[in-house]
N, C-alpha and C. Protein backbone atom coordinates (compact mmCIF):
# COMPACT_ATOMS: atom_id res chain seq x y z
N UNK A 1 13.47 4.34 -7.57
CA UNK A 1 12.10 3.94 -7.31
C UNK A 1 11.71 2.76 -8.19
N UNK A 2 11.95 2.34 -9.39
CA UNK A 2 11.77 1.83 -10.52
C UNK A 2 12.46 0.31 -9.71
N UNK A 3 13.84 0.59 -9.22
CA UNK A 3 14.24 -1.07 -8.87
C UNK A 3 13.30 -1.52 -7.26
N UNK A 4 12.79 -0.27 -6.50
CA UNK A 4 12.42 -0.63 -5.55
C UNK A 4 11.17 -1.12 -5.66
N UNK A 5 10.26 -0.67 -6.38
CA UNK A 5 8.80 -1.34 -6.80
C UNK A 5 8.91 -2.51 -7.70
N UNK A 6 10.12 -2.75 -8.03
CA UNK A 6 10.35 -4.06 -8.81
C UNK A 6 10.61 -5.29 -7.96
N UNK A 7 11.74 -4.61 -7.17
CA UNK A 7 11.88 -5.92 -5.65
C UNK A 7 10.18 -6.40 -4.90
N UNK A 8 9.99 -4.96 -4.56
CA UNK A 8 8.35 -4.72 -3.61
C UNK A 8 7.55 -6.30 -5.04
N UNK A 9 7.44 -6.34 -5.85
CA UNK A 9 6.30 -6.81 -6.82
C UNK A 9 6.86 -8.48 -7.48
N UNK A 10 8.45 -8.55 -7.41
CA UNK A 10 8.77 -10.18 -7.59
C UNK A 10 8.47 -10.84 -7.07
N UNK A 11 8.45 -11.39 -5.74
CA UNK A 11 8.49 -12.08 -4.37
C UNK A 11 7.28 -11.87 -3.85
N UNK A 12 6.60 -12.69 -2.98
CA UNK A 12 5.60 -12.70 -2.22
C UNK A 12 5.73 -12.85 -1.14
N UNK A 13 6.87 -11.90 -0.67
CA UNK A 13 7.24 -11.61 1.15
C UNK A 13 7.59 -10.56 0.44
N UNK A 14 7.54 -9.72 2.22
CA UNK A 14 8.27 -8.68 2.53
C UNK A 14 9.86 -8.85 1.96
N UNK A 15 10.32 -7.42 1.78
CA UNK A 15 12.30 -7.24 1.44
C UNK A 15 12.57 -6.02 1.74
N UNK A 16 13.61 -6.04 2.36
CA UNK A 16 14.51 -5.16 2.79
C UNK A 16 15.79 -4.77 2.40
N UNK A 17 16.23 -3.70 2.31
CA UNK A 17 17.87 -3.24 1.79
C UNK A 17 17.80 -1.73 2.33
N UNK A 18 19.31 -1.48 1.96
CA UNK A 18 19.78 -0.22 2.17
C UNK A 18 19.58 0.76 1.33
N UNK A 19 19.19 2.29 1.52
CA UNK A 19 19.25 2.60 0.59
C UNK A 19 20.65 3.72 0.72
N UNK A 20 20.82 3.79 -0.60
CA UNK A 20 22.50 4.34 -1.24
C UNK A 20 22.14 5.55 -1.21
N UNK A 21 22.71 6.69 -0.82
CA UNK A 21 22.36 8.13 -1.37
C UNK A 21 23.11 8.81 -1.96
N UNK A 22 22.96 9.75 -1.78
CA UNK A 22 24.30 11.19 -2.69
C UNK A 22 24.90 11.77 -1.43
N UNK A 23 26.24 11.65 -1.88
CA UNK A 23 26.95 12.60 -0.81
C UNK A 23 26.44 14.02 -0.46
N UNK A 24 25.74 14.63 -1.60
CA UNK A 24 25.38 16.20 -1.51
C UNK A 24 24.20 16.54 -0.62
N UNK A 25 23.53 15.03 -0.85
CA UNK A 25 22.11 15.09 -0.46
C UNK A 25 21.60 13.96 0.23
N UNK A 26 21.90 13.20 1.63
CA UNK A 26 22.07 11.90 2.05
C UNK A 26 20.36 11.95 2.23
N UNK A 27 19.20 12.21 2.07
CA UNK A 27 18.08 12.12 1.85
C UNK A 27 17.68 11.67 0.42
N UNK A 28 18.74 11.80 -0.15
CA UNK A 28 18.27 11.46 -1.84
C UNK A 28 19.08 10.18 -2.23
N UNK A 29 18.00 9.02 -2.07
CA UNK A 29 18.39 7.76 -2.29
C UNK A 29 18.65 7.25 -4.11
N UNK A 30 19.88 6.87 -3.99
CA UNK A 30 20.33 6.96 -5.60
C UNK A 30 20.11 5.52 -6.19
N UNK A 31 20.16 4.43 -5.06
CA UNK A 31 19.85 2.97 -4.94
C UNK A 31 19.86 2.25 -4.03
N UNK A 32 19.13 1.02 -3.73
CA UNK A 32 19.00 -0.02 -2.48
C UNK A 32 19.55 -1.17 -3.08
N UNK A 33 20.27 -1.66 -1.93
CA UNK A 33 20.64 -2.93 -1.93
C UNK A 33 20.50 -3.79 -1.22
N UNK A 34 20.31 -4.65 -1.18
CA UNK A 34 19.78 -5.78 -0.99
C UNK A 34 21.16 -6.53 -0.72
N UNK A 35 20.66 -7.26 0.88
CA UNK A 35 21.79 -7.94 1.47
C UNK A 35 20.72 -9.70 2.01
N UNK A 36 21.60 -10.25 2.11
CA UNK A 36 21.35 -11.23 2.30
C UNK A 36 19.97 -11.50 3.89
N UNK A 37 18.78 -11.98 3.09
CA UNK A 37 17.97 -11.87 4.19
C UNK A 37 16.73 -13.36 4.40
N UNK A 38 16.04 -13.40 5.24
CA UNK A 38 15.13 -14.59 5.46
C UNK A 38 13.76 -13.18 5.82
N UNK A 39 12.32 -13.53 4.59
CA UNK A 39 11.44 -12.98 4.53
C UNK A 39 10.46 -13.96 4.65
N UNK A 40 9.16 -12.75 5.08
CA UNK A 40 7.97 -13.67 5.36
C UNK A 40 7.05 -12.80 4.72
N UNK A 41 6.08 -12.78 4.94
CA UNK A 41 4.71 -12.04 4.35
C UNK A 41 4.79 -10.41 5.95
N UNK A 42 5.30 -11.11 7.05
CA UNK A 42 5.08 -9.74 7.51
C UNK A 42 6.45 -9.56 8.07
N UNK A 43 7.40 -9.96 7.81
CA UNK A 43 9.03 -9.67 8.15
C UNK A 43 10.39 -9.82 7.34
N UNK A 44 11.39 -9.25 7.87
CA UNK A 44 12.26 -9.60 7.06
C UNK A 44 14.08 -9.82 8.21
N UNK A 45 14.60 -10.49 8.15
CA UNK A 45 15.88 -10.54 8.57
C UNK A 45 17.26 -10.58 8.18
N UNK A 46 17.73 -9.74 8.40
CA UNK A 46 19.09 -9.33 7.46
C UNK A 46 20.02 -10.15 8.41
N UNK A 47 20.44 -11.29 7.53
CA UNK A 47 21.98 -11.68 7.73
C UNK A 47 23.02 -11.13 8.01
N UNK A 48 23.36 -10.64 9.82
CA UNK A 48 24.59 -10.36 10.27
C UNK A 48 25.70 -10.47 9.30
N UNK A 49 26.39 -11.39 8.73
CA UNK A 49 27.63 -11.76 7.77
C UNK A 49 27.35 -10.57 6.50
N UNK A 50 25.76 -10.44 6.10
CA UNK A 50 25.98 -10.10 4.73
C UNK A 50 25.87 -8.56 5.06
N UNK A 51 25.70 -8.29 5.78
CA UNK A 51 25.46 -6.43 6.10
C UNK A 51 26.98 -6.40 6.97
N UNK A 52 27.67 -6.56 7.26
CA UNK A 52 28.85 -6.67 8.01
C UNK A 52 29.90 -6.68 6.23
N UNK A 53 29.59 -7.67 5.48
CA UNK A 53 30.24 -7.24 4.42
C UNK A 53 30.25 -5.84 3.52
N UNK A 54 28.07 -5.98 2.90
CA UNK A 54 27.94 -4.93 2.27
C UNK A 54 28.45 -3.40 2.72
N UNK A 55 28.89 -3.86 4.17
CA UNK A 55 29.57 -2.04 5.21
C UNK A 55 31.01 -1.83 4.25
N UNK A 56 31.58 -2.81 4.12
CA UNK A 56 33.11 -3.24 3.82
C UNK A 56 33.02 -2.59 2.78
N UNK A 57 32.09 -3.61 1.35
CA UNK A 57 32.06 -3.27 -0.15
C UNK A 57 31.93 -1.36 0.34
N UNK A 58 30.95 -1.14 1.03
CA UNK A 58 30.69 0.29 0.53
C UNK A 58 32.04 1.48 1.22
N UNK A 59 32.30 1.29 2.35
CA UNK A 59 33.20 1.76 2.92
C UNK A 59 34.56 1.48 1.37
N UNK A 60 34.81 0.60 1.19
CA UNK A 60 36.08 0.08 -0.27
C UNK A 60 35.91 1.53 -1.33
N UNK A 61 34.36 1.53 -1.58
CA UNK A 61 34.15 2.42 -2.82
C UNK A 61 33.87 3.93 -2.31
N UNK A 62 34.75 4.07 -0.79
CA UNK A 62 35.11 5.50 -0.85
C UNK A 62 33.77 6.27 0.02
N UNK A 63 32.18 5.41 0.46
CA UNK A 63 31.26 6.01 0.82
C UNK A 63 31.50 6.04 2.27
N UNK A 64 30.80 6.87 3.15
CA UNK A 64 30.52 7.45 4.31
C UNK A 64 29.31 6.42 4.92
N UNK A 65 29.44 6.07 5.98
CA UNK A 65 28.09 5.49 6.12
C UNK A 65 27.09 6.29 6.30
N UNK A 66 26.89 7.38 6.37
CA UNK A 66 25.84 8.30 6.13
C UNK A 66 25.24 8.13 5.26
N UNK A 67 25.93 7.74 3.52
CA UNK A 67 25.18 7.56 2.48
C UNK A 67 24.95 5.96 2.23
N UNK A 68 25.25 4.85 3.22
CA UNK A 68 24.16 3.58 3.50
C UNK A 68 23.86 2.57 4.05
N UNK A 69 24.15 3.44 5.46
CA UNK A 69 24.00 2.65 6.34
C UNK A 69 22.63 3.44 7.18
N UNK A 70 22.09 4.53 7.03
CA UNK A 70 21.12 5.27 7.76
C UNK A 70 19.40 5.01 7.12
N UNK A 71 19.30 4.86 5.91
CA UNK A 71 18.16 4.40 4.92
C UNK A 71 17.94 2.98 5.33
N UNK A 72 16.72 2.28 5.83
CA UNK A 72 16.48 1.51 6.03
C UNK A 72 14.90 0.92 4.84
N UNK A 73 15.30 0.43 4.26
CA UNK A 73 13.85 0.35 3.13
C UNK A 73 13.11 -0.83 2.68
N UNK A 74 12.37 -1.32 3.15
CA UNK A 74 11.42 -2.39 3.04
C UNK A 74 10.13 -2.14 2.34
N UNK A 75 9.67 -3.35 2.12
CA UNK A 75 8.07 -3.83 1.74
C UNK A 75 7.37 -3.97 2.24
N UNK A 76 5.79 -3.83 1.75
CA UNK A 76 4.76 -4.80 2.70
C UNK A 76 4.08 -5.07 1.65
N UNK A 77 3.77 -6.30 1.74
CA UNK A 77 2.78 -7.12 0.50
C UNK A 77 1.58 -6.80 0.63
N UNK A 78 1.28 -6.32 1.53
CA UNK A 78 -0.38 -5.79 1.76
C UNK A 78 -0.69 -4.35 1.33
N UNK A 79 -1.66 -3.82 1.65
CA UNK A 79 -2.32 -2.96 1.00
C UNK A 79 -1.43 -1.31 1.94
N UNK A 80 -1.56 -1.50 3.46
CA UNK A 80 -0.80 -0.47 4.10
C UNK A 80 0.71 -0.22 4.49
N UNK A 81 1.07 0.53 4.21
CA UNK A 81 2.86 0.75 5.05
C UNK A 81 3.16 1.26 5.97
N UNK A 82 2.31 1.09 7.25
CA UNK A 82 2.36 1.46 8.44
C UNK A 82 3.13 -0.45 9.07
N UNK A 83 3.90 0.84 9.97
CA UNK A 83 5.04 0.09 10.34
C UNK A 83 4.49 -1.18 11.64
N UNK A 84 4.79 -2.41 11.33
CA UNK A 84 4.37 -2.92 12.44
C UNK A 84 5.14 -3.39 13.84
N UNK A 85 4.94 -3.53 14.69
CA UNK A 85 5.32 -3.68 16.15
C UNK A 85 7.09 -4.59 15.81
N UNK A 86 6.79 -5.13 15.12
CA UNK A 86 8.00 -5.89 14.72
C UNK A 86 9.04 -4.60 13.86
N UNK A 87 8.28 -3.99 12.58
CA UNK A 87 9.00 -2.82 12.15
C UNK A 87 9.95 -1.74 13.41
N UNK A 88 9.14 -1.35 14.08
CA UNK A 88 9.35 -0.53 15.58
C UNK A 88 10.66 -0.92 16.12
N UNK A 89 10.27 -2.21 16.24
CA UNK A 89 11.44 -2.69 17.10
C UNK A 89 12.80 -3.04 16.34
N UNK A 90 12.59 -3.50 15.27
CA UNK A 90 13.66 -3.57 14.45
C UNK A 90 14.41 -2.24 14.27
N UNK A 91 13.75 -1.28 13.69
CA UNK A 91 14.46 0.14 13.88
C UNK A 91 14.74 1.00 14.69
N UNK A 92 14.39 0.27 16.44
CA UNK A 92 14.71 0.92 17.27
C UNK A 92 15.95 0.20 17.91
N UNK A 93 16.47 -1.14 17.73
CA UNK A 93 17.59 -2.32 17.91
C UNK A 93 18.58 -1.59 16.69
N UNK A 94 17.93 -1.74 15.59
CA UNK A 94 19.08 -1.90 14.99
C UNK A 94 19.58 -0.17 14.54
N UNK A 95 18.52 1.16 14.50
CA UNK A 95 19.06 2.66 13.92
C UNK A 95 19.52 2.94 15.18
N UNK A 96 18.74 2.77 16.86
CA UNK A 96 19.19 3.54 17.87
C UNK A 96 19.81 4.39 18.14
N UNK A 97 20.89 3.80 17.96
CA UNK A 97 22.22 4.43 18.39
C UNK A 97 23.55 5.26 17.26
N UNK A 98 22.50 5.52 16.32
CA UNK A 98 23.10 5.98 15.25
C UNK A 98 22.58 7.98 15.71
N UNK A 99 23.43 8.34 14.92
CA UNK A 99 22.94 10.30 14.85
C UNK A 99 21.52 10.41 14.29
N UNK A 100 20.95 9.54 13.17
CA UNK A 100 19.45 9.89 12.67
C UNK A 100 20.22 8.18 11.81
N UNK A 101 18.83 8.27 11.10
CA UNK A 101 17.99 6.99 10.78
C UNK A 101 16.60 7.48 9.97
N UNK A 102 16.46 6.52 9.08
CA UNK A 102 15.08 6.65 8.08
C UNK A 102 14.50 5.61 8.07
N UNK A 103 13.51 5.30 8.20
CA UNK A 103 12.55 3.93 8.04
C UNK A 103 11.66 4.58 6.62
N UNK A 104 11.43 3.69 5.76
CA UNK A 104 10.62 3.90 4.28
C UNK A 104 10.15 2.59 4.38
N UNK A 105 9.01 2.71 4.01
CA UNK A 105 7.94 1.21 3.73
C UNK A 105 7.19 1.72 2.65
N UNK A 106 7.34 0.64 1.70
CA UNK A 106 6.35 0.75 0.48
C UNK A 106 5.48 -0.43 0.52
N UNK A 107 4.12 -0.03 0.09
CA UNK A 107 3.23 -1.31 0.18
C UNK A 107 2.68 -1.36 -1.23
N UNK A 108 2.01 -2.19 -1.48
CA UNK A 108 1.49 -2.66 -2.66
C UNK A 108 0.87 -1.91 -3.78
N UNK A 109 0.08 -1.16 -3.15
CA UNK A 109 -0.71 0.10 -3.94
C UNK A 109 -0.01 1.32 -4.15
N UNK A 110 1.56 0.51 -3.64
CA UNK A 110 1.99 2.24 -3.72
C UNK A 110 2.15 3.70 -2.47
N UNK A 111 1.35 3.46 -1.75
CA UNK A 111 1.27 3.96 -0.38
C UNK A 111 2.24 3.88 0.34
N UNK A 112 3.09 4.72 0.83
CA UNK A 112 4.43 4.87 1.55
C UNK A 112 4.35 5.48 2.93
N UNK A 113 5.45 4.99 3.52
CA UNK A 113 5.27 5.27 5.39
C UNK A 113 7.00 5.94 5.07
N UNK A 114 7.13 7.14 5.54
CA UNK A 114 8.56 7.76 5.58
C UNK A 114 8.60 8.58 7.18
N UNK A 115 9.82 8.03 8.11
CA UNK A 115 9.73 8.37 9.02
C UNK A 115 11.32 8.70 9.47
N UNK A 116 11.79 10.17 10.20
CA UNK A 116 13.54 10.06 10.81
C UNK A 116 13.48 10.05 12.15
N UNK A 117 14.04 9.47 12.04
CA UNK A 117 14.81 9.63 13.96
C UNK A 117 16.18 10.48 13.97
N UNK A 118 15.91 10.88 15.05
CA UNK A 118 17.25 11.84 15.18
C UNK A 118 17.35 11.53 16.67
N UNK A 119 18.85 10.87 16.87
CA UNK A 119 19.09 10.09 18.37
C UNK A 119 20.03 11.18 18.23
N UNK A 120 20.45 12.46 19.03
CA UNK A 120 21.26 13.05 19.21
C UNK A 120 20.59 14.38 20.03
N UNK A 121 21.29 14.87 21.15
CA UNK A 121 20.48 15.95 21.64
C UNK A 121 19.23 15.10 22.51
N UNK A 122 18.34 16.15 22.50
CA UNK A 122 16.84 15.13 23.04
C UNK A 122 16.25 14.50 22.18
N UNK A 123 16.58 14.14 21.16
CA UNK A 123 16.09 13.07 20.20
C UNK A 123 14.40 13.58 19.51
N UNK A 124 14.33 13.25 18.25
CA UNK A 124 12.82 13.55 17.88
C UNK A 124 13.16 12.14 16.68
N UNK A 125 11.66 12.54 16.03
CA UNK A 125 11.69 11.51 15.17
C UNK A 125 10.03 12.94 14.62
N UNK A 126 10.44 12.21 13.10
CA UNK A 126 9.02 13.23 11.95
C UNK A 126 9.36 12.43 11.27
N UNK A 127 7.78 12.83 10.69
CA UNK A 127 7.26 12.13 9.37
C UNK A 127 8.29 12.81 7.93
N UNK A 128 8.30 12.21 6.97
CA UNK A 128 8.75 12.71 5.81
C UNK A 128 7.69 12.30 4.62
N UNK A 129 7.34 13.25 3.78
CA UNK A 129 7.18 13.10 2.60
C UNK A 129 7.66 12.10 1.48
N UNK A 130 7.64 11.58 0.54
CA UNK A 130 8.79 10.81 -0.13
C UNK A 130 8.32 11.08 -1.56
N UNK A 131 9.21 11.37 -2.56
CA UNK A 131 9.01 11.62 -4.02
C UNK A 131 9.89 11.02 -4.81
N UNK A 132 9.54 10.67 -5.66
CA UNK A 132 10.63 10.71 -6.79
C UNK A 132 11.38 12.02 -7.92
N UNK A 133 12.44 11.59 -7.51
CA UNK A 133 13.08 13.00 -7.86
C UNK A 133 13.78 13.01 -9.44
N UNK A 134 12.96 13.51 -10.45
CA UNK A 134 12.96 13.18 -11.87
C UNK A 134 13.83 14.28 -12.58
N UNK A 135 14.64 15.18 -11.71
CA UNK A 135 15.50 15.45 -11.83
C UNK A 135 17.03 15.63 -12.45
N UNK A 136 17.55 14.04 -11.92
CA UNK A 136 18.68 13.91 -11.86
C UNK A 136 18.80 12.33 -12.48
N UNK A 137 20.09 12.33 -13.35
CA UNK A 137 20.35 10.96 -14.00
C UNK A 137 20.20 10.13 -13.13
N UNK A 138 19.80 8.94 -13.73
CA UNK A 138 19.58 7.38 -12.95
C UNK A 138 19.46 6.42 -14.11
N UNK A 139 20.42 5.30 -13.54
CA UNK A 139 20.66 4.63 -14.86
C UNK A 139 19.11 3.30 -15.31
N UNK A 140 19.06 2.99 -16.36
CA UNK A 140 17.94 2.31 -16.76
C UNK A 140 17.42 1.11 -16.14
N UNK A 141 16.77 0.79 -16.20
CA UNK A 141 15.85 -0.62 -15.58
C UNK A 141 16.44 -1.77 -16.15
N UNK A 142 16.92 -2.68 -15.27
CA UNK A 142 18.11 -3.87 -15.40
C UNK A 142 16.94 -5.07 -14.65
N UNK A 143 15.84 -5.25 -15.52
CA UNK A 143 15.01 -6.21 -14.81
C UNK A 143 15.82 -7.66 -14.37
N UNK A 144 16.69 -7.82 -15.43
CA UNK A 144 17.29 -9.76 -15.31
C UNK A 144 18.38 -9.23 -13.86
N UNK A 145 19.53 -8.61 -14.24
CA UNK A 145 20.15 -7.78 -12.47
C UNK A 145 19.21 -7.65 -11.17
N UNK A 146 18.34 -7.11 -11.43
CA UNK A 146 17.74 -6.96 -10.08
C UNK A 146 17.24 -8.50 -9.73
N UNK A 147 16.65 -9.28 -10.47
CA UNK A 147 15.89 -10.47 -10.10
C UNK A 147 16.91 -11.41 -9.67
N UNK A 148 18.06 -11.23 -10.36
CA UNK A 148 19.64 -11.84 -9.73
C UNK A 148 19.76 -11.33 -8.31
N UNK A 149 19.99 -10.79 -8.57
CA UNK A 149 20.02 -9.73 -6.87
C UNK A 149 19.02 -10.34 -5.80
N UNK A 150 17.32 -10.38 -6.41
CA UNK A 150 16.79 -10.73 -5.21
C UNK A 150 17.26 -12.14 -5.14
N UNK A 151 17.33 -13.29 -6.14
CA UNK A 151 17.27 -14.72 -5.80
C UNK A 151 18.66 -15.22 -5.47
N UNK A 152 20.37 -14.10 -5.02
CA UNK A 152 21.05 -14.21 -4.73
C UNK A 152 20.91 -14.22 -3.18
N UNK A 153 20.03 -13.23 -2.81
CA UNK A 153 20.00 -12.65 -1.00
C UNK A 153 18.48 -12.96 -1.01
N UNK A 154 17.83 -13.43 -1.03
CA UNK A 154 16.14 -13.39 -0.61
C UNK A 154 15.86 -14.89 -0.56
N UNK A 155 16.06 -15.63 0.54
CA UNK A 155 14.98 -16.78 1.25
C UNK A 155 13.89 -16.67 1.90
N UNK A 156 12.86 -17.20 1.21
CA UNK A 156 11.13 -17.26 2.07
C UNK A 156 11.20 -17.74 2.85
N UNK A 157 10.61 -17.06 3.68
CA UNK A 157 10.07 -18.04 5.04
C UNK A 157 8.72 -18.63 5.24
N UNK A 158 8.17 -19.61 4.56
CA UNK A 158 6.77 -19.78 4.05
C UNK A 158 6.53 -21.05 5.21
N UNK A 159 5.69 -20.63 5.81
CA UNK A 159 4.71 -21.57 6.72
C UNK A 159 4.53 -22.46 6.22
N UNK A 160 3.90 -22.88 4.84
CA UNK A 160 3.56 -24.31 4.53
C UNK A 160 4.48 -25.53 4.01
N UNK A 161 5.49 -24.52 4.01
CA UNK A 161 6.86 -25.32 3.27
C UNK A 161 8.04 -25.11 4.44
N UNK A 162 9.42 -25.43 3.71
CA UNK A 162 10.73 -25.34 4.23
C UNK A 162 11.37 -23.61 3.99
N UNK A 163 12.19 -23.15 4.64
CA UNK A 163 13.04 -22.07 4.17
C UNK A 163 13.72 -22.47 2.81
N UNK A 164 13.58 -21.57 1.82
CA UNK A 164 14.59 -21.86 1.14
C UNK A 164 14.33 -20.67 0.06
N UNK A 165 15.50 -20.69 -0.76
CA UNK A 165 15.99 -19.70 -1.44
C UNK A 165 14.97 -19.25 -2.27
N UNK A 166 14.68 -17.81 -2.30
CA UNK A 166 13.37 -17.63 -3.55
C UNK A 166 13.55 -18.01 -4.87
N UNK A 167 14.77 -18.24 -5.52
CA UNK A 167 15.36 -18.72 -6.61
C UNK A 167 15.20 -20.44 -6.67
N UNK A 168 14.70 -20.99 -6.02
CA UNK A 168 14.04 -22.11 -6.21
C UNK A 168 12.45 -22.78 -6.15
N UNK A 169 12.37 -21.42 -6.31
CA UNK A 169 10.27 -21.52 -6.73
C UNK A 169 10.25 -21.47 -7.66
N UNK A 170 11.30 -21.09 -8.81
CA UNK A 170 11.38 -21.37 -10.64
C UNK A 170 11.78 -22.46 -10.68
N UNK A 171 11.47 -22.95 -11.67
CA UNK A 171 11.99 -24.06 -12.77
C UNK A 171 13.40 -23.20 -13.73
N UNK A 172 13.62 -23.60 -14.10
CA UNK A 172 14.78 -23.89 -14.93
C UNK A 172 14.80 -22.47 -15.77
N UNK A 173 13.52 -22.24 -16.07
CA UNK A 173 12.87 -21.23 -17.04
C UNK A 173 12.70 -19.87 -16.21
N UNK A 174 13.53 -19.65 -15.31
CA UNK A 174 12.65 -18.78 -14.10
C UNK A 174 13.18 -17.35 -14.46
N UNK A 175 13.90 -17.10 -15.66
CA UNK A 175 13.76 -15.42 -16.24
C UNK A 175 12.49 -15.29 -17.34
N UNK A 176 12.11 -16.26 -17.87
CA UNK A 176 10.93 -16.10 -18.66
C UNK A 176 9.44 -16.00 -17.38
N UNK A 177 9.44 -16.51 -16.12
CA UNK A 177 8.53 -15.61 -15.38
C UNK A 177 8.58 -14.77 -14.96
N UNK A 178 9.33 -13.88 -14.85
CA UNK A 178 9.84 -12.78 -14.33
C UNK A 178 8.91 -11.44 -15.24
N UNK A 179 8.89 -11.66 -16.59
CA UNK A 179 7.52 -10.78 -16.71
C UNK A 179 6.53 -10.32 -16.27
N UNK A 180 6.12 -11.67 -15.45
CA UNK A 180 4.71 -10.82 -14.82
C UNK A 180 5.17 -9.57 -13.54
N UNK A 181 5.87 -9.99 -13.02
CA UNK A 181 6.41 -9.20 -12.00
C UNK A 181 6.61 -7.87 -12.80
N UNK A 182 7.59 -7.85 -13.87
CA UNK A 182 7.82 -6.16 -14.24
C UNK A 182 5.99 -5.90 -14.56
N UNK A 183 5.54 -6.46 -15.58
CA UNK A 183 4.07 -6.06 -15.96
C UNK A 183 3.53 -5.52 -14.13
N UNK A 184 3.64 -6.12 -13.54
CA UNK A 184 2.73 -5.34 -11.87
C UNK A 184 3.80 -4.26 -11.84
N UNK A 185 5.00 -4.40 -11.60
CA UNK A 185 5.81 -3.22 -11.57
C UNK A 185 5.89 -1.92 -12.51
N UNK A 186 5.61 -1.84 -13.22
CA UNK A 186 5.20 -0.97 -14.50
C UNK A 186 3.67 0.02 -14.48
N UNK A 187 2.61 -0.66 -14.02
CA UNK A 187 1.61 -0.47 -13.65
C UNK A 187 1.86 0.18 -12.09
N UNK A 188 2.32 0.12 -10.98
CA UNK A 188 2.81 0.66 -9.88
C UNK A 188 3.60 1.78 -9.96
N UNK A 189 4.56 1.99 -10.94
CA UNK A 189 4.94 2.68 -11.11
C UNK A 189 4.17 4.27 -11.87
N UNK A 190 3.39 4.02 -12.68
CA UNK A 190 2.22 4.42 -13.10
C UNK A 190 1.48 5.49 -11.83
N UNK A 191 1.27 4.56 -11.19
CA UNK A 191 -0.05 4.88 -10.01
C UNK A 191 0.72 5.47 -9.20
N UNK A 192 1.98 5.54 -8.86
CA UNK A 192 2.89 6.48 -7.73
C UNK A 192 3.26 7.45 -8.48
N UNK A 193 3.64 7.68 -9.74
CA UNK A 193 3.62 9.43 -10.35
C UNK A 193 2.32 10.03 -10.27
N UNK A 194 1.21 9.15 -10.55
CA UNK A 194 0.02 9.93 -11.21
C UNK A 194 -0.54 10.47 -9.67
């Protein structure tokens, strides 16, 4: 939860990744990753090449695609995480034809949209709950890693400008801004336990 409200709070678009689970428990997301994508304020598009790889990397390290290829987990920069017409369709193209599927949207305040599909049989789809599960080890907050991560795979798609890499809206100096982002992330984090 900690790296996902950190992605949700760097960037000023929407982001998307996979989320990783436990073999024991493929509902219990252990981490998201983040594949190569083009974001906007209300979308996001995952690079065919880089999700065609990240299958490879994960399939290499022995996982099932059950544990991450079925978690689908995005942002919304706005205030709600109700899924929009574009969300819908994206997870009905791209989970379809899978056994089940999860859509998770986190929005700004914290407010979460958790939804499964189950394409098998006569098909249903329910709401889910979503928690953080304080439980079980999880390794520490890697703020400079994750911000690598997003400005490796995350290009804006900004109306007033050109596409281009979010890692070129810094200057030179662009891990010394990266504070403010954890400071909102820290505070979010806050407001989703309490």
């Amino acid at each position: 939860m900690a790296k996902l409200l950190y992605l949700r709070d760097v960037g000023p678009s929407e982001v998307g990744g996979f989320g990783i689970s436990s073999a024991d428990d493929l509902l219990l997301v252990e981490d998201i990753q983040l594949v190569e994508q083009v974001c906007s304020v209300v979308s996001v598009e995952f690079d065919d090449d880089s999700v065609a790889d990240f299958f490879d990397q994960q399939v290499d390290m022995g996982r099932q695609p059950e544990q991450f290829a079925r978690i689908w987990i995005h942002t919304h920069p706005g205030a709600s995480p109700s899924p929009s017409g574009t969300d819908e369709e994206t997870f009905e193209r791209c989970f379809g034809g899978v056994n089940w599927a999860v859509m998770h949207i986190i929005a700004v305040e914290g407010n979460t949209y958790t939804r499964a599909r189950f394409n098998v049989g006569p098909g249903t789809e329910r709401r889910l709950r979503s928690r953080v599960e304080f439980d079980f080890e999880f390794p520490a907050a890697d703020h400079e890693a994750w911000f690598i991560e997003y400005c490796d795979n995350v290009t804006v798609d900004d109306p007033f400008t050109s596409r281009r890499p979010f890692a070129e809206s810094y200057d030179s100096d662009w891990w010394e801004q990266a504070p403010s982002a954890a400071d909102r992330w820290s505070d979010s984090l806050l407001e989703a336990v309490s």
